[in-house]
Structure formats: structure tokens, C-alpha cells
N, C-alpha and C. Protein backbone atom coordinates (compact mmCIF):
# COMPACT_ATOMS: atom_id res chain seq x y z
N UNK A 1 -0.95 31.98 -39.26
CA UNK A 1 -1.00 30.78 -38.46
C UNK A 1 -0.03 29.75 -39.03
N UNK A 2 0.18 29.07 -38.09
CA UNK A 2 1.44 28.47 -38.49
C UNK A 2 0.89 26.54 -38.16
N UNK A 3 1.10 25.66 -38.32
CA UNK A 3 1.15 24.56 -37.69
C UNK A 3 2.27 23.04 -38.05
N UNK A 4 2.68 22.78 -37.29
CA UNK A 4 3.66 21.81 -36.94
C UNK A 4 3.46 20.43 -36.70
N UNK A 5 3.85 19.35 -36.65
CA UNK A 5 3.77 18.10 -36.24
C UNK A 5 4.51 17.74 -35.36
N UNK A 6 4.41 18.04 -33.53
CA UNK A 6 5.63 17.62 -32.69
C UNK A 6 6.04 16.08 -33.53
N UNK A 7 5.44 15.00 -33.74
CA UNK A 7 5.66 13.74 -34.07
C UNK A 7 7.05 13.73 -35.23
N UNK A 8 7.01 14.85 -36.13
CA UNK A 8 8.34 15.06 -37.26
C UNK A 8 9.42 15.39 -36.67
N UNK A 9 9.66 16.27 -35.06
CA UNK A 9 10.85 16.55 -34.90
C UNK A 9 10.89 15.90 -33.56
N UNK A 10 10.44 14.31 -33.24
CA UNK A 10 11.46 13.86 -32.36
C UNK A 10 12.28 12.81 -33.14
N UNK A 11 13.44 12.95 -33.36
CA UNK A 11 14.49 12.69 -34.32
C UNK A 11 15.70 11.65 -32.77
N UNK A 12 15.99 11.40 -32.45
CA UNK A 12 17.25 10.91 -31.80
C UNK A 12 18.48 10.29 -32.99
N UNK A 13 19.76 10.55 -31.91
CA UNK A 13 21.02 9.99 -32.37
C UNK A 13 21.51 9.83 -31.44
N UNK A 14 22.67 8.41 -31.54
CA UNK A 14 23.10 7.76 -30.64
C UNK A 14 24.30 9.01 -30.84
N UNK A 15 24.68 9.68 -31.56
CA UNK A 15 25.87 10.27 -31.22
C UNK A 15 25.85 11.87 -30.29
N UNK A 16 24.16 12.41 -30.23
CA UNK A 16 24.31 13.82 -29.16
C UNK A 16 23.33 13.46 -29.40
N UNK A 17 22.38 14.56 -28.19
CA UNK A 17 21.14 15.59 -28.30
C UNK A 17 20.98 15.87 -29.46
N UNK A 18 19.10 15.70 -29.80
CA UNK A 18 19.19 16.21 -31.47
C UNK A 18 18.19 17.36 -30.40
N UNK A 19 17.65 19.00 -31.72
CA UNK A 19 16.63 19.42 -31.11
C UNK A 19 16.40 20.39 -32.40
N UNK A 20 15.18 20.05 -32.23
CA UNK A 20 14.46 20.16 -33.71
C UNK A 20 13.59 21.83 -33.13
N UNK A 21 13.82 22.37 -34.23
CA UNK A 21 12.16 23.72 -33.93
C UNK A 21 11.25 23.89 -34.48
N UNK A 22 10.41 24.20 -33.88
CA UNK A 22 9.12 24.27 -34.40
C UNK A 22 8.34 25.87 -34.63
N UNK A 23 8.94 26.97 -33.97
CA UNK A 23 8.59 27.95 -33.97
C UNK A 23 9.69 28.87 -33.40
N UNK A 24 10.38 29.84 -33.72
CA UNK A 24 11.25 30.50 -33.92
C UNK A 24 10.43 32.35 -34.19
N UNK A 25 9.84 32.90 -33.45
CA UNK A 25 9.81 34.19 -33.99
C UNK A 25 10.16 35.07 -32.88
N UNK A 26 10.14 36.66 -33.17
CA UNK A 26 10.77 37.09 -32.01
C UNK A 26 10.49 37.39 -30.47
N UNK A 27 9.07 37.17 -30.56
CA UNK A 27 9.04 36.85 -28.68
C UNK A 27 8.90 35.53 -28.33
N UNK A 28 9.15 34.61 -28.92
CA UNK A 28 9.27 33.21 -28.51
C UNK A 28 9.86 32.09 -29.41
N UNK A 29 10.30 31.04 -28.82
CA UNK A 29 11.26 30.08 -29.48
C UNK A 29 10.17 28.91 -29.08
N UNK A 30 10.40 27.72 -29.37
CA UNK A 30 9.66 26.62 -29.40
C UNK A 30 10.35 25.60 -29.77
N UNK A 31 11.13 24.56 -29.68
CA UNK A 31 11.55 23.43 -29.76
C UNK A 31 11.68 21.98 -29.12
N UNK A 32 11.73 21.06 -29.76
CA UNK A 32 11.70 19.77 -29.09
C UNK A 32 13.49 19.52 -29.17
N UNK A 33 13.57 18.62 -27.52
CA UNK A 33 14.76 18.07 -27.46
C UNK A 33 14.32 16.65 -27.55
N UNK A 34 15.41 15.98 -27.82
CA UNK A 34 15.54 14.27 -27.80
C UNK A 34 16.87 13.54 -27.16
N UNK A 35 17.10 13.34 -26.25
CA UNK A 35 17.66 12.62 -25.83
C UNK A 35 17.69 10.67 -25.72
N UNK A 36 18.59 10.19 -26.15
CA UNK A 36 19.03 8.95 -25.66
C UNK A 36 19.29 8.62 -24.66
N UNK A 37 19.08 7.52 -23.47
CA UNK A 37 19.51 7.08 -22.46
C UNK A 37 21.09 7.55 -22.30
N UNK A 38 21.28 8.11 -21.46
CA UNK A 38 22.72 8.97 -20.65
C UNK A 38 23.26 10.49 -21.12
N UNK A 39 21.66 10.81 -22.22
CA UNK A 39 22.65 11.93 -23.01
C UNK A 39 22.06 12.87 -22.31
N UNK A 40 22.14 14.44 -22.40
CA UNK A 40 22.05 15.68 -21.49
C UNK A 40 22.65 16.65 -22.13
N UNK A 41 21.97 18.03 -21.34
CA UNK A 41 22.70 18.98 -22.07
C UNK A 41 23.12 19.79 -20.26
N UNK A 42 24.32 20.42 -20.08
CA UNK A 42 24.90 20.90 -18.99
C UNK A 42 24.11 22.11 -18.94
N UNK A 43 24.31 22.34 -17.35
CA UNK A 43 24.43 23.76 -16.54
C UNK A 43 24.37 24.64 -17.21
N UNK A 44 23.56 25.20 -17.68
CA UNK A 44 23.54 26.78 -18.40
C UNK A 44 21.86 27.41 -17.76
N UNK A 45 21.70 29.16 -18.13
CA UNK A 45 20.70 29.36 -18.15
C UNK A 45 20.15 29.94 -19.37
N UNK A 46 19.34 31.23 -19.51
CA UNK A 46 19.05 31.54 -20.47
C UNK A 46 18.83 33.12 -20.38
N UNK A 47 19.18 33.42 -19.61
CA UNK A 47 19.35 34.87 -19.37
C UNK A 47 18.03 35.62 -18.59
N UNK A 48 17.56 36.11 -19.71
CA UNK A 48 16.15 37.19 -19.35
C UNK A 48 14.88 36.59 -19.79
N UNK A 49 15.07 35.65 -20.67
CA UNK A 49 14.13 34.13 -20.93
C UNK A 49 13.31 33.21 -19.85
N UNK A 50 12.21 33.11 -19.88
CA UNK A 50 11.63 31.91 -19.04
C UNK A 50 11.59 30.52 -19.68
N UNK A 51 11.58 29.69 -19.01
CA UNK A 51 11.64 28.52 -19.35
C UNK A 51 10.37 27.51 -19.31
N UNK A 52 9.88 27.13 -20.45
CA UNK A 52 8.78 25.79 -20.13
C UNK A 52 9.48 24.82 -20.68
N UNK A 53 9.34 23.43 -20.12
CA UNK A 53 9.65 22.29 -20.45
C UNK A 53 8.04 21.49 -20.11
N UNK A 54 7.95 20.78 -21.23
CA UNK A 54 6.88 19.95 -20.88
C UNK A 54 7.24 18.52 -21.77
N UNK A 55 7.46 17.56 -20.79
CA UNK A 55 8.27 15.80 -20.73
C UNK A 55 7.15 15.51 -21.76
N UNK A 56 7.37 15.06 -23.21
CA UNK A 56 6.41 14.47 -23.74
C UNK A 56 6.71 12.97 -23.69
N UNK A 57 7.34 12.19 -23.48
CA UNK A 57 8.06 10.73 -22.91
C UNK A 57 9.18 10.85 -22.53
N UNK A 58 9.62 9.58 -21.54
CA UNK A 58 10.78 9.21 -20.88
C UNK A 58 10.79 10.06 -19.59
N UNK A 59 11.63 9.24 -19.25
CA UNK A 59 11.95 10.40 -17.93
C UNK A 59 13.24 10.50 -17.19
N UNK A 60 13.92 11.38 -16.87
CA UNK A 60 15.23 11.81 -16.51
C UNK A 60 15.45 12.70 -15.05
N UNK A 61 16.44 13.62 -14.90
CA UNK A 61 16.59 14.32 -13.84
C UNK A 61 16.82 16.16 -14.72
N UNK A 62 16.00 16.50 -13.96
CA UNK A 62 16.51 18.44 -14.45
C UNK A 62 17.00 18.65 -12.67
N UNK A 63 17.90 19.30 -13.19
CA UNK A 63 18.29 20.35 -11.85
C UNK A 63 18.65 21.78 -11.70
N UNK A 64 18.20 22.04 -10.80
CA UNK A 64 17.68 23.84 -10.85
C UNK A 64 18.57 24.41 -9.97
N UNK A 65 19.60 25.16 -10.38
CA UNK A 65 20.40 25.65 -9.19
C UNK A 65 20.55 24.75 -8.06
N UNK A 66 20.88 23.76 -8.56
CA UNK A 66 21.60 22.33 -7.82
C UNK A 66 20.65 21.24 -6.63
N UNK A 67 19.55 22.00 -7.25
CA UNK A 67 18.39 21.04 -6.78
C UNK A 67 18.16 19.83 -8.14
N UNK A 68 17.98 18.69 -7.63
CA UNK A 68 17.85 17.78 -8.68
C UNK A 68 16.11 16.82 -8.14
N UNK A 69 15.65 16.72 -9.62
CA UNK A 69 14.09 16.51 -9.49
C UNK A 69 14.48 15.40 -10.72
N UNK A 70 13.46 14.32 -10.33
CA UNK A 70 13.13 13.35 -11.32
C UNK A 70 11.98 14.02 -11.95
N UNK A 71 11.94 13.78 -13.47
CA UNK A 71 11.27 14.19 -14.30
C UNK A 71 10.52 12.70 -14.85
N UNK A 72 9.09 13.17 -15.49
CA UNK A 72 8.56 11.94 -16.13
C UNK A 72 7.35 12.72 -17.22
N UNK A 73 7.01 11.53 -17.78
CA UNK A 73 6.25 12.19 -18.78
C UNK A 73 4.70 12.59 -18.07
N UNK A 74 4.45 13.45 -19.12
CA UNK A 74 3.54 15.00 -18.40
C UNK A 74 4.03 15.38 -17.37
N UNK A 75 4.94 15.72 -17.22
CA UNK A 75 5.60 16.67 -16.15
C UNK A 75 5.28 18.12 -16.96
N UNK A 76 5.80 19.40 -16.56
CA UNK A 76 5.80 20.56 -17.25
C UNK A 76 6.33 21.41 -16.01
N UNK A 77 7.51 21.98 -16.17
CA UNK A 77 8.15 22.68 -15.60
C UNK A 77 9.19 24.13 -15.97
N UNK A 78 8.18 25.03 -14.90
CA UNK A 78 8.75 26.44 -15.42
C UNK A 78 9.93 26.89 -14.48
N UNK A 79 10.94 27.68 -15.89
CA UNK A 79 12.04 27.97 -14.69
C UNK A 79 12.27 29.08 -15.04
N UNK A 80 12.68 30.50 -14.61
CA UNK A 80 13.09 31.83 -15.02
C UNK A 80 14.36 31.45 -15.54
N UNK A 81 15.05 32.82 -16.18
CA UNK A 81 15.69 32.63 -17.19
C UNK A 81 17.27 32.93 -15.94
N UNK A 82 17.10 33.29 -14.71
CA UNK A 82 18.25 33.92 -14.14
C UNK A 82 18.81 32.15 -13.49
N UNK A 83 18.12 31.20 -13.43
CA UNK A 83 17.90 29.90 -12.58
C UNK A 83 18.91 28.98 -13.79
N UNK A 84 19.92 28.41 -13.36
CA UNK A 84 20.43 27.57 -13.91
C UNK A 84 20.73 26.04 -13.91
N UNK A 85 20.14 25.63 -14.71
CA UNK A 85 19.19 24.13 -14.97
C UNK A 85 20.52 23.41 -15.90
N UNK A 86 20.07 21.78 -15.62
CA UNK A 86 20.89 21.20 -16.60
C UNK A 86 19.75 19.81 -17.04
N UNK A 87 19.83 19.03 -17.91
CA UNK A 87 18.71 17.87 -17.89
C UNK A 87 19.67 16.74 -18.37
N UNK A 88 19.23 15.46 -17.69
CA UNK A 88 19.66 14.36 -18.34
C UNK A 88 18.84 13.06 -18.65
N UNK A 89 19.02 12.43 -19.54
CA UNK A 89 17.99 11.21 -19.44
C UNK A 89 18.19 10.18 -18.54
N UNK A 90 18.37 9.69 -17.54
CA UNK A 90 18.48 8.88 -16.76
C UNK A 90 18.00 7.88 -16.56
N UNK A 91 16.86 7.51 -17.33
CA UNK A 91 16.02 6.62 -17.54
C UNK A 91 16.72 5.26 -18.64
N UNK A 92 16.07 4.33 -18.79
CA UNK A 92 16.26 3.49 -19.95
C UNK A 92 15.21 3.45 -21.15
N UNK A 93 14.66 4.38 -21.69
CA UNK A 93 14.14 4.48 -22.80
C UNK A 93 14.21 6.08 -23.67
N UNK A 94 14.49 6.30 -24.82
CA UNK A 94 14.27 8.02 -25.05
C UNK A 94 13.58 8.35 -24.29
N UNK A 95 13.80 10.04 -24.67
CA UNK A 95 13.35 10.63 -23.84
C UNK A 95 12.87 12.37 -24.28
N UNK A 96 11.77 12.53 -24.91
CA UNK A 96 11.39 14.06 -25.64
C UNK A 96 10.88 15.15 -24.45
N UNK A 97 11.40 16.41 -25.05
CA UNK A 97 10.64 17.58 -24.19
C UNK A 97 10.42 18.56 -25.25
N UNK A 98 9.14 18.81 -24.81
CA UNK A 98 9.00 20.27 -25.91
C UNK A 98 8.92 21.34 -24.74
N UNK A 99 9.50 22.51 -25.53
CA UNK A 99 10.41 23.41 -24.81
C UNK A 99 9.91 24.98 -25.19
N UNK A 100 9.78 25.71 -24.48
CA UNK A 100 9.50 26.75 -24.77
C UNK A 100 10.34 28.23 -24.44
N UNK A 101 11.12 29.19 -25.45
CA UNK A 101 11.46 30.11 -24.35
C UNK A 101 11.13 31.53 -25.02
N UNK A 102 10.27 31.78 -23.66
CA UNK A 102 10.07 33.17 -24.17
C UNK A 102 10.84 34.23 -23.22
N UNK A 103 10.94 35.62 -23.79
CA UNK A 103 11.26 35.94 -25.07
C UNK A 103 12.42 35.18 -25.60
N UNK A 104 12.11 34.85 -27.07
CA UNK A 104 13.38 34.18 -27.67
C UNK A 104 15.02 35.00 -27.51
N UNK A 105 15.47 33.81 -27.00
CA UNK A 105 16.75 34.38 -26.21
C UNK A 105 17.89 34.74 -27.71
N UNK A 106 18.75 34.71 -27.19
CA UNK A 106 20.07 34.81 -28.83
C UNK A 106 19.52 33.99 -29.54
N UNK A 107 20.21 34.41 -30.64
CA UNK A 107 20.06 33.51 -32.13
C UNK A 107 21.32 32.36 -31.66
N UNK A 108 22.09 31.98 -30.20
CA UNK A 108 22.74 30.73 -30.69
C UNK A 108 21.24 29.84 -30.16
N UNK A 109 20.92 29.97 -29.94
CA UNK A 109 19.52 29.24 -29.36
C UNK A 109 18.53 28.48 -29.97
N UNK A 110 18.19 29.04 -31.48
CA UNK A 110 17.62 29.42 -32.67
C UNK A 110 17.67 28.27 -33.33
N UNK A 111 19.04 27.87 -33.21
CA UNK A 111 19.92 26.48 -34.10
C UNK A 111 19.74 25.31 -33.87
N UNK A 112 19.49 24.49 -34.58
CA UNK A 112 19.11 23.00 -34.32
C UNK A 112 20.28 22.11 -34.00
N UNK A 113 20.31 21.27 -33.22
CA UNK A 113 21.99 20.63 -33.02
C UNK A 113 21.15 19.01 -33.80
């Protein structure tokens, strides 16, 4: 058993996306993102991976194969891994998601930015 403190890895920087992990083994990944007001990460998917996002504050826009949804906190949104999503903070205050992907996709994934 393992246990974590989401509260230690929401970290922000005014200079990128920070994203901290919390669980890393091989059928699943687990990490928090942090975004600053305007920051985002682009258009990608994740292959053969599903996606949970669950908004722990702030709120922004995700878009799903070019559908765009306002996001807010307690939101929680699942996306398959073939569906290609992008998120931004759009809001005026941070903005955390803890993130889930199972099965853990590549090891570039793995890495904390």
C-alpha cells in the first residue's frame, strides 16, 4: 500500500505546466497537473490508455476531438485513449486536475515536467 498527499504535488510555475506523480506502476499512472491562468497542454492523445481527469480547483476548457467543454471543479471526465483532447486554464485563478491513465501509457508519460 502506498499513500500520497494530493496537497504536496500541486506545485505551479509561472513559467509552464508543472505535473507532479503520485503513482506510477505498470497498469496505471496517476498524476496531478497545475496550471496557471492561460497555461495548457496541446492536442495529443494517449494511445490505448483511458483517460480520467477529475478538476480538483479552477476551471478551464478540455476539448475532445474539437468539441470544447468548460470544465470546473468536481467535474471528472473520461476520455478513451484513441480521442484527442487538449486542456487549458481559462479561468482567472489556478487550476489542479488529478489525472489518471490506465494502462500506464510510455515511460515519456511517467516524467514530471
Amino acid at each position: 500500500m502506498q499513500i500520497e498527499k494530493i496537497a504536496n504535488k500541486i506545485e505551479y510555475s509561472d513559467d509552464s505546466f508543472t505535473k507532479r506523480v503520485l503513482f506510477k506502476e505498470d497498469k496505471i499512472l496517476n498524476f496531478v497537473l497545475n496550471f496557471r491562468p492561460g497555461q495548457g497542454v496541446p492536442p495529443h492523445n494517449h494511445e490505448q490508455s483511458d483517460l480520467l481527469v477529475h478538476v480538483l480547483n479552477g476551471d478551464g476548457e478540455l476539448t475532445v476531438d474539437g468539441v470544447t467543454n468548460n470544465i470546473t471543479q468536481g467535474d471528472v471526465i473520461h476520455c478513451t485513449g484513441k480521442e484527442v483532447f487538449s486542456i487549458s486554464n481559462t479561468g482567472k485563478e489556478d487550476m489542479s486536475l488529478f489525472i489518471i491513465l490506465a494502462p500506464n501509457p510510455h515511460a515519456l508519460y511517467s516524467k514530471e515536467v
